[in-house]
PDB file of N, CA and C in Angstrom:
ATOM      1  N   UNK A   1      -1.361 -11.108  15.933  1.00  0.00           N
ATOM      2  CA  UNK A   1      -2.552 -10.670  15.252  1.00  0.00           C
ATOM      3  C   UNK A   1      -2.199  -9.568  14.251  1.00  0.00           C
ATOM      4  N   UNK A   2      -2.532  -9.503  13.291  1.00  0.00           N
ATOM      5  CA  UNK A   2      -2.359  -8.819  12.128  1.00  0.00           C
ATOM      6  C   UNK A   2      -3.416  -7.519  12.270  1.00  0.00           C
ATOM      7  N   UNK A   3      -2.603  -6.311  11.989  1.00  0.00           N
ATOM      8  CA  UNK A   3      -3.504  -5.249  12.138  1.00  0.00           C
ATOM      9  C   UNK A   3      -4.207  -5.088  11.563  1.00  0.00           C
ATOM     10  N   UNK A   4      -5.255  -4.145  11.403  1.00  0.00           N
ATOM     11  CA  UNK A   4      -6.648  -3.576  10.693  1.00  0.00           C
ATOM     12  C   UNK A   4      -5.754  -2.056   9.933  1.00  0.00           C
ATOM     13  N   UNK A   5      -6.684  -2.283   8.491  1.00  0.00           N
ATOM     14  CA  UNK A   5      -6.200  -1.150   7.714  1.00  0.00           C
ATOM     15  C   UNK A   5      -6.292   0.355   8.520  1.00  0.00           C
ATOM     16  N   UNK A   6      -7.173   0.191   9.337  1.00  0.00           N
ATOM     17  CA  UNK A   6      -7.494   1.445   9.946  1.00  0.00           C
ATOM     18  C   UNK A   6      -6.286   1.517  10.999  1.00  0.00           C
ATOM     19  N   UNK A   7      -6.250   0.476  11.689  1.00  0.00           N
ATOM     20  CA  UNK A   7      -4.970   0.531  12.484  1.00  0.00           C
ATOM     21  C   UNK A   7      -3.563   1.163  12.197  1.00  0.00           C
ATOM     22  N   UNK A   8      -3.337   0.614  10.644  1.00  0.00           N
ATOM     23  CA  UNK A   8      -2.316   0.521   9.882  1.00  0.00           C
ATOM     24  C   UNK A   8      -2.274   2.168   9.938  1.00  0.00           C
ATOM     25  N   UNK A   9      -2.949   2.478   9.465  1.00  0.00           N
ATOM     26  CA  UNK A   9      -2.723   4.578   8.548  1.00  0.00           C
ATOM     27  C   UNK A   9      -2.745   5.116  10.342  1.00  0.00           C
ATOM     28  N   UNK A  10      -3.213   4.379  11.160  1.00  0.00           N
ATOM     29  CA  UNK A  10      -2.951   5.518  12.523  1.00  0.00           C
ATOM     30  C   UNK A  10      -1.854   4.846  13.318  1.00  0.00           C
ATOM     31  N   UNK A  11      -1.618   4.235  12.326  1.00  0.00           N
ATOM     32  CA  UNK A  11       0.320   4.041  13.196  1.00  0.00           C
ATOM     33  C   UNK A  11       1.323   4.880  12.286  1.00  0.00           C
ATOM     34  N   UNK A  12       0.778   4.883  10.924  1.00  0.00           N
ATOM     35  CA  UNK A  12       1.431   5.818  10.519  1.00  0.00           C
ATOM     36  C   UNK A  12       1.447   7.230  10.659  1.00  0.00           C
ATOM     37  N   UNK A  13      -0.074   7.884  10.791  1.00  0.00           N
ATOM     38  CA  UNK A  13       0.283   8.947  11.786  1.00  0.00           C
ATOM     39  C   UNK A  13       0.947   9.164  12.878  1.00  0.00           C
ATOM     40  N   UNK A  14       0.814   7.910  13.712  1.00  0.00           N
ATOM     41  CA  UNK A  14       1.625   8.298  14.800  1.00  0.00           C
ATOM     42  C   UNK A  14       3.568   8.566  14.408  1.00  0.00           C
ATOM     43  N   UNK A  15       3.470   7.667  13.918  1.00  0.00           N
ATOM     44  CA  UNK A  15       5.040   8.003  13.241  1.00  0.00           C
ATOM     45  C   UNK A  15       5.233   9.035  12.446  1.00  0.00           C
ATOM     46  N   UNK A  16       4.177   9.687  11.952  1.00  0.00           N
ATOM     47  CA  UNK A  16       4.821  11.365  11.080  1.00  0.00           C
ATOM     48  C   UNK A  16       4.125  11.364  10.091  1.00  0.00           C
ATOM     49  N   UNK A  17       4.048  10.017   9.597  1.00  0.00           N
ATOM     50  CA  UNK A  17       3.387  10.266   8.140  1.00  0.00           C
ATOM     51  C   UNK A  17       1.980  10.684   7.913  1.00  0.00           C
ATOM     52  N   UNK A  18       1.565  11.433   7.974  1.00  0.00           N
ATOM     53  CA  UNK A  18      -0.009  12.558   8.461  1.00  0.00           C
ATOM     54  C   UNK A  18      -0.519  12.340   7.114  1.00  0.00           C
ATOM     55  N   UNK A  19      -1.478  11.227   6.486  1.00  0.00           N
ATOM     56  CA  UNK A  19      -2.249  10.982   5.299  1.00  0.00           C
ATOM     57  C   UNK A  19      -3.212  12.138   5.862  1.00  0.00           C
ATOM     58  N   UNK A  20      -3.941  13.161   4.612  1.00  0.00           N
ATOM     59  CA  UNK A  20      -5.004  14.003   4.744  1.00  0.00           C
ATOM     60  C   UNK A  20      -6.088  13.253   4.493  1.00  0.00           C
ATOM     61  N   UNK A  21      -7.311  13.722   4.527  1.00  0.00           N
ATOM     62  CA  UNK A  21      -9.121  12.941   4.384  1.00  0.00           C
ATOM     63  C   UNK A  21      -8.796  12.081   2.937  1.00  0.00           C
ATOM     64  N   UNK A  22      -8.709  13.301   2.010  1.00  0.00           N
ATOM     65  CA  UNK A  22      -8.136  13.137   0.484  1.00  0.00           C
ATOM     66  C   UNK A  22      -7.445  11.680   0.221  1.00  0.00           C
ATOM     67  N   UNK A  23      -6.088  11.585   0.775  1.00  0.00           N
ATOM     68  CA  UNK A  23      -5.183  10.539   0.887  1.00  0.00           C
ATOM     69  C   UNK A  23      -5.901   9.183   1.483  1.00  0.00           C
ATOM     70  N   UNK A  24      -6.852   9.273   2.617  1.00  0.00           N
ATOM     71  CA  UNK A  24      -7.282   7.551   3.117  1.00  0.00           C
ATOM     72  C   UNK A  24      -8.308   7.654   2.389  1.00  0.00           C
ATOM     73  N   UNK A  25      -8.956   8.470   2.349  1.00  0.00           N
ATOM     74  CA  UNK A  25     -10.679   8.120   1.251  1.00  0.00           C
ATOM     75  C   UNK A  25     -10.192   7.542  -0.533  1.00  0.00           C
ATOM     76  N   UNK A  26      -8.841   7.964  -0.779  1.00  0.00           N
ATOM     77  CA  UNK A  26      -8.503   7.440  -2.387  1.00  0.00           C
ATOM     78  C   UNK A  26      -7.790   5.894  -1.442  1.00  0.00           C
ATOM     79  N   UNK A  27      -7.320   5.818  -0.166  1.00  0.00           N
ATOM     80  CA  UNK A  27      -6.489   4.424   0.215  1.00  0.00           C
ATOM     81  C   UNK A  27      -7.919   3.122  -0.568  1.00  0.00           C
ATOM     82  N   UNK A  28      -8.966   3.593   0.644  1.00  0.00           N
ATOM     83  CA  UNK A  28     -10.268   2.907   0.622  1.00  0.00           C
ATOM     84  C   UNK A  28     -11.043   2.869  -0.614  1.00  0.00           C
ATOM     85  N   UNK A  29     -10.681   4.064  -1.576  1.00  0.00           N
ATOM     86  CA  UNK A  29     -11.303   3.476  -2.482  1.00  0.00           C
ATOM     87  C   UNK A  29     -10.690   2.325  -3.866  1.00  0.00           C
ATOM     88  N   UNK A  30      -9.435   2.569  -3.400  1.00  0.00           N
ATOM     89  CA  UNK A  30      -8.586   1.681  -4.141  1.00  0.00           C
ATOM     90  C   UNK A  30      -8.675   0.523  -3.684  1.00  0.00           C
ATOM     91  N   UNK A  31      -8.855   0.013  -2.206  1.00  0.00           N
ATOM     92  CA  UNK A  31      -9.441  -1.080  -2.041  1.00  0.00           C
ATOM     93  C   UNK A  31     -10.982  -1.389  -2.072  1.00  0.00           C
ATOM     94  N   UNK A  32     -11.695  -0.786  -2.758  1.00  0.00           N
ATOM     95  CA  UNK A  32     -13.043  -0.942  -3.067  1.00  0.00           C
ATOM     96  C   UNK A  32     -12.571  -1.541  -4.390  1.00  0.00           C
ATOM     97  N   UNK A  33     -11.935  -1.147  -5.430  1.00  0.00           N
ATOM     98  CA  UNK A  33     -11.691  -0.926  -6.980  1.00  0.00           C
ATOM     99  C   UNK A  33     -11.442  -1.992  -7.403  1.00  0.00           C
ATOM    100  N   UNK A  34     -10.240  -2.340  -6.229  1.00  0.00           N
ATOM    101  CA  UNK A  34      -9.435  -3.708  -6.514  1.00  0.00           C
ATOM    102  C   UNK A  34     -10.173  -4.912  -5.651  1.00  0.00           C
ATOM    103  N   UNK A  35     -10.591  -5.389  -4.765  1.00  0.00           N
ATOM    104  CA  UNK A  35     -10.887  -5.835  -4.240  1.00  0.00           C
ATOM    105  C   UNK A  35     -10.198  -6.437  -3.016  1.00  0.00           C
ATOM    106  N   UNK A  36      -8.756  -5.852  -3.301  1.00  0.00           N
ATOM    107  CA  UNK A  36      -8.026  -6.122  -2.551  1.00  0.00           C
ATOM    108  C   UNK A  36      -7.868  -6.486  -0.964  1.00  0.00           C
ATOM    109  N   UNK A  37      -7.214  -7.505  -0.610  1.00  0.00           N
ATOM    110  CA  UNK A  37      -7.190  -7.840   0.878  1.00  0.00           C
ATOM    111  C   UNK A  37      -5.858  -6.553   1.824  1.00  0.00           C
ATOM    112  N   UNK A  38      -6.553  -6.250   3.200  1.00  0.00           N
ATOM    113  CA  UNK A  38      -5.825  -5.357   3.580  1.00  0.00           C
ATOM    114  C   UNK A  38      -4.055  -5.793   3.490  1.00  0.00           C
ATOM    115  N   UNK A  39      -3.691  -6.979   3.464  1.00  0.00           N
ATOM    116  CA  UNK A  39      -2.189  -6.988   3.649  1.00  0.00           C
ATOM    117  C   UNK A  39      -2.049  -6.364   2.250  1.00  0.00           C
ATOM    118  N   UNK A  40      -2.384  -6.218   1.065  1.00  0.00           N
ATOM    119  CA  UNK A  40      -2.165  -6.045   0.075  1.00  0.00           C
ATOM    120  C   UNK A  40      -2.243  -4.199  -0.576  1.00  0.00           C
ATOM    121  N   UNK A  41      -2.998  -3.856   0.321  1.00  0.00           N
ATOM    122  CA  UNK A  41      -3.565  -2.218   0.721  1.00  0.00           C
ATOM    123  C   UNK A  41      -2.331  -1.813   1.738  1.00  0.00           C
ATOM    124  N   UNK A  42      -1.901  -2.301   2.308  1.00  0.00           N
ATOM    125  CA  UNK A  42      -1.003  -1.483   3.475  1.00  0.00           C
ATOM    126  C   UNK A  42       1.157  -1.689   2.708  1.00  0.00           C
ATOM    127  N   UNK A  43       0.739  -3.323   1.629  1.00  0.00           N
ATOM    128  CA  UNK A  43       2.137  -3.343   1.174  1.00  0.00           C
ATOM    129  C   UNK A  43       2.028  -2.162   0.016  1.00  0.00           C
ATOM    130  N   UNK A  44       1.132  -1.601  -0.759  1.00  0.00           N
ATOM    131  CA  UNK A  44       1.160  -0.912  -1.371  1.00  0.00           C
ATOM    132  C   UNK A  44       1.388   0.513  -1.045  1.00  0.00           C
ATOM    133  N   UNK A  45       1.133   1.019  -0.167  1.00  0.00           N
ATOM    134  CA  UNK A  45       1.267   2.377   0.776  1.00  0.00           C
ATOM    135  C   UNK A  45       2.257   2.088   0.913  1.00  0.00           C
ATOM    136  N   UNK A  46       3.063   1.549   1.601  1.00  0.00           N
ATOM    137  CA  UNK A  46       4.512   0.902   2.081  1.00  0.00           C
ATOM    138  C   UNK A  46       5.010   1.845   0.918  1.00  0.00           C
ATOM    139  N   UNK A  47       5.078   0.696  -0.208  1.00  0.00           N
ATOM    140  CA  UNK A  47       6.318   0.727  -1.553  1.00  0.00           C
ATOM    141  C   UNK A  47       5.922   2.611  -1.521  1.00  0.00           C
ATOM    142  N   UNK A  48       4.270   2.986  -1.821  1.00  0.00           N
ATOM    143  CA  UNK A  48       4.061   4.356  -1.893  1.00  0.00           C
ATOM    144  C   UNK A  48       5.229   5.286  -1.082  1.00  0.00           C
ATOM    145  N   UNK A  49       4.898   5.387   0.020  1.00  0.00           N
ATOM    146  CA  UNK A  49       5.604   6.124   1.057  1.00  0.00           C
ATOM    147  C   UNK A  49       7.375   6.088   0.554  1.00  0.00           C
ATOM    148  N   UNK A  50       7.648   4.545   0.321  1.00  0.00           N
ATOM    149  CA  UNK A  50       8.699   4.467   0.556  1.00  0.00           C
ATOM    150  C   UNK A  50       9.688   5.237  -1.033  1.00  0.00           C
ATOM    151  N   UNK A  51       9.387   4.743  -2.100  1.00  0.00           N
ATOM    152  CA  UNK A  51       9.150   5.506  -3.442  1.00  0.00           C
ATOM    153  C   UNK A  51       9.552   7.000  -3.370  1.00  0.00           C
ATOM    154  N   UNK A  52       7.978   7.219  -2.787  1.00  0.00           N
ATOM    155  CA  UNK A  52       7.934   8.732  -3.655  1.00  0.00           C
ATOM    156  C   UNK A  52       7.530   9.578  -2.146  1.00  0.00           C
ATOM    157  N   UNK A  53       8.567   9.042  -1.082  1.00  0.00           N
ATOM    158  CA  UNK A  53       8.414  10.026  -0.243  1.00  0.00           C
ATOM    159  C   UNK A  53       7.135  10.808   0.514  1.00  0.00           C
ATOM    160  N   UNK A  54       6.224  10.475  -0.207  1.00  0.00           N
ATOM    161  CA  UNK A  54       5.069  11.377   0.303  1.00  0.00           C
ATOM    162  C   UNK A  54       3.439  10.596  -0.540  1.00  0.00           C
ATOM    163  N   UNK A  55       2.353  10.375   0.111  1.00  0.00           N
ATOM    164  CA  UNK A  55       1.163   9.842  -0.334  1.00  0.00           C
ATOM    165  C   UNK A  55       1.362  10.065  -1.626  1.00  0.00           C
ATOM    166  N   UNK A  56       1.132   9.232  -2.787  1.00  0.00           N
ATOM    167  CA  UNK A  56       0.926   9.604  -4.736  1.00  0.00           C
ATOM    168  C   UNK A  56      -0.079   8.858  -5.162  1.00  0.00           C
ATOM    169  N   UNK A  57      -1.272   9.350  -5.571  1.00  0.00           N
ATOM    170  CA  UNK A  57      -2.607   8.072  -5.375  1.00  0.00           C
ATOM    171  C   UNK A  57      -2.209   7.978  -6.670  1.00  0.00           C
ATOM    172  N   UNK A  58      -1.452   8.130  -7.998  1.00  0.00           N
ATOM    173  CA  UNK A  58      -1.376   7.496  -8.913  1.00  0.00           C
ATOM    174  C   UNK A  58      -0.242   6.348  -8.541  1.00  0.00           C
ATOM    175  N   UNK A  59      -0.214   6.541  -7.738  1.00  0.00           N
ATOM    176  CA  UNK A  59       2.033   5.426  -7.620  1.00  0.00           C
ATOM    177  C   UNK A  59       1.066   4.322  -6.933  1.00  0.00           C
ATOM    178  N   UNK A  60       0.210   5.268  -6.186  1.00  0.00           N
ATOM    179  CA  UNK A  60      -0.125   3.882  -5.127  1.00  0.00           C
ATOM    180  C   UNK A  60      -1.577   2.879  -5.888  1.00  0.00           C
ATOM    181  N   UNK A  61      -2.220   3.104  -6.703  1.00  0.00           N
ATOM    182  CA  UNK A  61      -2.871   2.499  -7.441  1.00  0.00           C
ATOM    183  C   UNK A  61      -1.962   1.704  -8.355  1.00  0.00           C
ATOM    184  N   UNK A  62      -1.085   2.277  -8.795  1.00  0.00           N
ATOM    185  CA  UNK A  62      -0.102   1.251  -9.894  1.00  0.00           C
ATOM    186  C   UNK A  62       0.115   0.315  -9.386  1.00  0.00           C
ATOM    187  N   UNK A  63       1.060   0.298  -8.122  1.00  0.00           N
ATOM    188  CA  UNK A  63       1.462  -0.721  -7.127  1.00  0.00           C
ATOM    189  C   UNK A  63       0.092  -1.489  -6.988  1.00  0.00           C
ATOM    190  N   UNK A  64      -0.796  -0.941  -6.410  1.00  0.00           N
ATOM    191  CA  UNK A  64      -2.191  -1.856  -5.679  1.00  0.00           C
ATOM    192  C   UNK A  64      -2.710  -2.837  -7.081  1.00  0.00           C
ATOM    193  N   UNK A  65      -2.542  -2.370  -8.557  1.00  0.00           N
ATOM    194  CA  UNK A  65      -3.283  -3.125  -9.598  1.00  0.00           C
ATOM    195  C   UNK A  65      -2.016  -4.140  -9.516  1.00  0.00           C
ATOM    196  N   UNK A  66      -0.680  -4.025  -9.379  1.00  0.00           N
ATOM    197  CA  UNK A  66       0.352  -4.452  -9.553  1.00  0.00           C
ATOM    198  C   UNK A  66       0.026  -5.633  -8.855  1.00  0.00           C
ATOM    199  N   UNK A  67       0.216  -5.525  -7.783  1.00  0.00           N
ATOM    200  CA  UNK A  67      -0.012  -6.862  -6.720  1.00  0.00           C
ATOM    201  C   UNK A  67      -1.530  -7.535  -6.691  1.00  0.00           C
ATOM    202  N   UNK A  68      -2.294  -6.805  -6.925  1.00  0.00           N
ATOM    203  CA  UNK A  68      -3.549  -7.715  -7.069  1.00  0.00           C
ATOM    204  C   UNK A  68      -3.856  -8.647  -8.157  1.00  0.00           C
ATOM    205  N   UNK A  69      -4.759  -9.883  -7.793  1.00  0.00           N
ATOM    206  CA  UNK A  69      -5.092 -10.950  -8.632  1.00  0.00           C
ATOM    207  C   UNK A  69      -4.051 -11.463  -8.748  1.00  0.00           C
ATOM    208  N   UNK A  70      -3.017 -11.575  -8.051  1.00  0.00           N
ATOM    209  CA  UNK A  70      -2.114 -12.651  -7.398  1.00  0.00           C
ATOM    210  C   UNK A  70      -1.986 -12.862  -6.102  1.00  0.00           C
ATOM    211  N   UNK A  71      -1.671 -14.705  -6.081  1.00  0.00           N
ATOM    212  CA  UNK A  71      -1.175 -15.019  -4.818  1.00  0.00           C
ATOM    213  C   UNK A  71      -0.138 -14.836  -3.971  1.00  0.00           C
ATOM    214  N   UNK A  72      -0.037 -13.881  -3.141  1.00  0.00           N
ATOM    215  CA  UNK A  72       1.248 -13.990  -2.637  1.00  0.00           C
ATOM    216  C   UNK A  72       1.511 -14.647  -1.407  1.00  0.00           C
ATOM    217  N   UNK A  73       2.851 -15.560  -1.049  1.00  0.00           N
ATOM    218  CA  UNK A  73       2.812 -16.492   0.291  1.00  0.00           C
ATOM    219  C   UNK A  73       3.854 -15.230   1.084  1.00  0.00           C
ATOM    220  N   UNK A  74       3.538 -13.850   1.279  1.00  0.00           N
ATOM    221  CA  UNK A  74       3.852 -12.943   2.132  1.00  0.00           C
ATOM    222  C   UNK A  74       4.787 -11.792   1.492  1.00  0.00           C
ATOM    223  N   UNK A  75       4.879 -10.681   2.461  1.00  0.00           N
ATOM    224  CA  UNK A  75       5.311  -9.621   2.104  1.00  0.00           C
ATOM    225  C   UNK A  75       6.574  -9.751   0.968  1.00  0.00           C
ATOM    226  N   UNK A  76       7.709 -10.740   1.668  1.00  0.00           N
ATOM    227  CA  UNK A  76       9.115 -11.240   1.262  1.00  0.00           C
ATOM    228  C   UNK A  76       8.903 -11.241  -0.556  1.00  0.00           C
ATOM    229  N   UNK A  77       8.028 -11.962  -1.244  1.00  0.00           N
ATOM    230  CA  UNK A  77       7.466 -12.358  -2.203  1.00  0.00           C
ATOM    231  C   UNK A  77       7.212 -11.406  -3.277  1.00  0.00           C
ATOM    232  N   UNK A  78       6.091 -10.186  -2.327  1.00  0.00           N
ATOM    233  CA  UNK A  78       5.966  -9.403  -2.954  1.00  0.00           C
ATOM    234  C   UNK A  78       6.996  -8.155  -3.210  1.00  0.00           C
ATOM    235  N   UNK A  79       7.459  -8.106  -1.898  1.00  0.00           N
ATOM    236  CA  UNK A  79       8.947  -7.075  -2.435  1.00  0.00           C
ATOM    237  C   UNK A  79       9.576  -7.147  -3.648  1.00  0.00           C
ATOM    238  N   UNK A  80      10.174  -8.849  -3.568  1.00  0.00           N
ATOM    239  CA  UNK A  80      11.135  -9.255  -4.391  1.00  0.00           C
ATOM    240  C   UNK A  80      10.245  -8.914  -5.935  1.00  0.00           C
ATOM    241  N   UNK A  81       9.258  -9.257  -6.318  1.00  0.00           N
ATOM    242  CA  UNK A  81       8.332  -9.148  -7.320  1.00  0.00           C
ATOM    243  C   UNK A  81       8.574  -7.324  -7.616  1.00  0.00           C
ATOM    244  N   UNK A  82       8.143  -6.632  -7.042  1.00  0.00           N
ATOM    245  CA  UNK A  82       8.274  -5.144  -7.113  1.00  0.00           C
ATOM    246  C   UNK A  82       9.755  -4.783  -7.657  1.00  0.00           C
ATOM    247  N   UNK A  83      10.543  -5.310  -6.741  1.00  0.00           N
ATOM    248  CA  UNK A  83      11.859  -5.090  -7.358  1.00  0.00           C
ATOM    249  C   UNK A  83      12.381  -5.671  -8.717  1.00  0.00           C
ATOM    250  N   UNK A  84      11.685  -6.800  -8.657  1.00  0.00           N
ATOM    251  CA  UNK A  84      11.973  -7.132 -10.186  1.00  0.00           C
ATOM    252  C   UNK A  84      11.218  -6.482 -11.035  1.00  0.00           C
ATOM    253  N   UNK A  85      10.659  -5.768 -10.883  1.00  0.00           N
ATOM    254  CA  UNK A  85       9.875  -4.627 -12.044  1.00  0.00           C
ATOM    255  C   UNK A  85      10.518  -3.482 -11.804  1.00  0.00           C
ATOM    256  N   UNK A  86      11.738  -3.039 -11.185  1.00  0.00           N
ATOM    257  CA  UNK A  86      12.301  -2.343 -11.056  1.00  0.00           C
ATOM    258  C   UNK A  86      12.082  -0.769  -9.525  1.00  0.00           C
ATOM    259  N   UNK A  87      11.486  -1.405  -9.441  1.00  0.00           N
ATOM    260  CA  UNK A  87      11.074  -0.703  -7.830  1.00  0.00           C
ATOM    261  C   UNK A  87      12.324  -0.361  -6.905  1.00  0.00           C
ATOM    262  N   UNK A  88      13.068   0.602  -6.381  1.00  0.00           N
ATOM    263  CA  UNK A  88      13.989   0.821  -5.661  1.00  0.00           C
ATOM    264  C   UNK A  88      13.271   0.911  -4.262  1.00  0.00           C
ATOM    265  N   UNK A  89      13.540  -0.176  -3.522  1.00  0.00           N
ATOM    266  CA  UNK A  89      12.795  -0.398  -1.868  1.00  0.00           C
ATOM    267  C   UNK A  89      13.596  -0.753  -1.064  1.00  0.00           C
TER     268      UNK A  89
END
């Protein structure tokens, strides 16, 4: 079973990464913006985190417009896509 976005940011707290109010209220509203489906909200935080070290609601909107309004057949897909735009992941 595939987790819930909410799930998602409190596993990442549990692991260290402590998003503030600030940080999930811009997550959620970026998936308001975009319309985005949660696998597509949580690969974007991913590349975020993984990037620039620490929550960047401009990095992580780039990424989120990046991947949206395409199909992707899973994460694998979209990595490779990121990296070919030059993404170090």
């Amino acid at each position: 079973m595939k987790k819930s976005l909410d799930d998602f940011v409190a596993d990442l707290h549990a692991r260290g990464f402590k998003l503030d109010e600030e940080a999930i209220g811009f997550i959620y509203f970026g998936r308001k913006f975009t319309g985005a489906e949660d696998q597509l909200i949580k690969m974007a935080i991913e590349v975020t985190l993984k990037c620039q070290k620490r929550f960047d609601s401009s990095f992580y909107m780039s990424v989120l417009e990046e991947l949206s309004g395409q199909e992707w057949s899973g994460k694998d897909e979209m990595t490779a896509h990121l990296k070919a735009k030059g993404m170090a992941l």
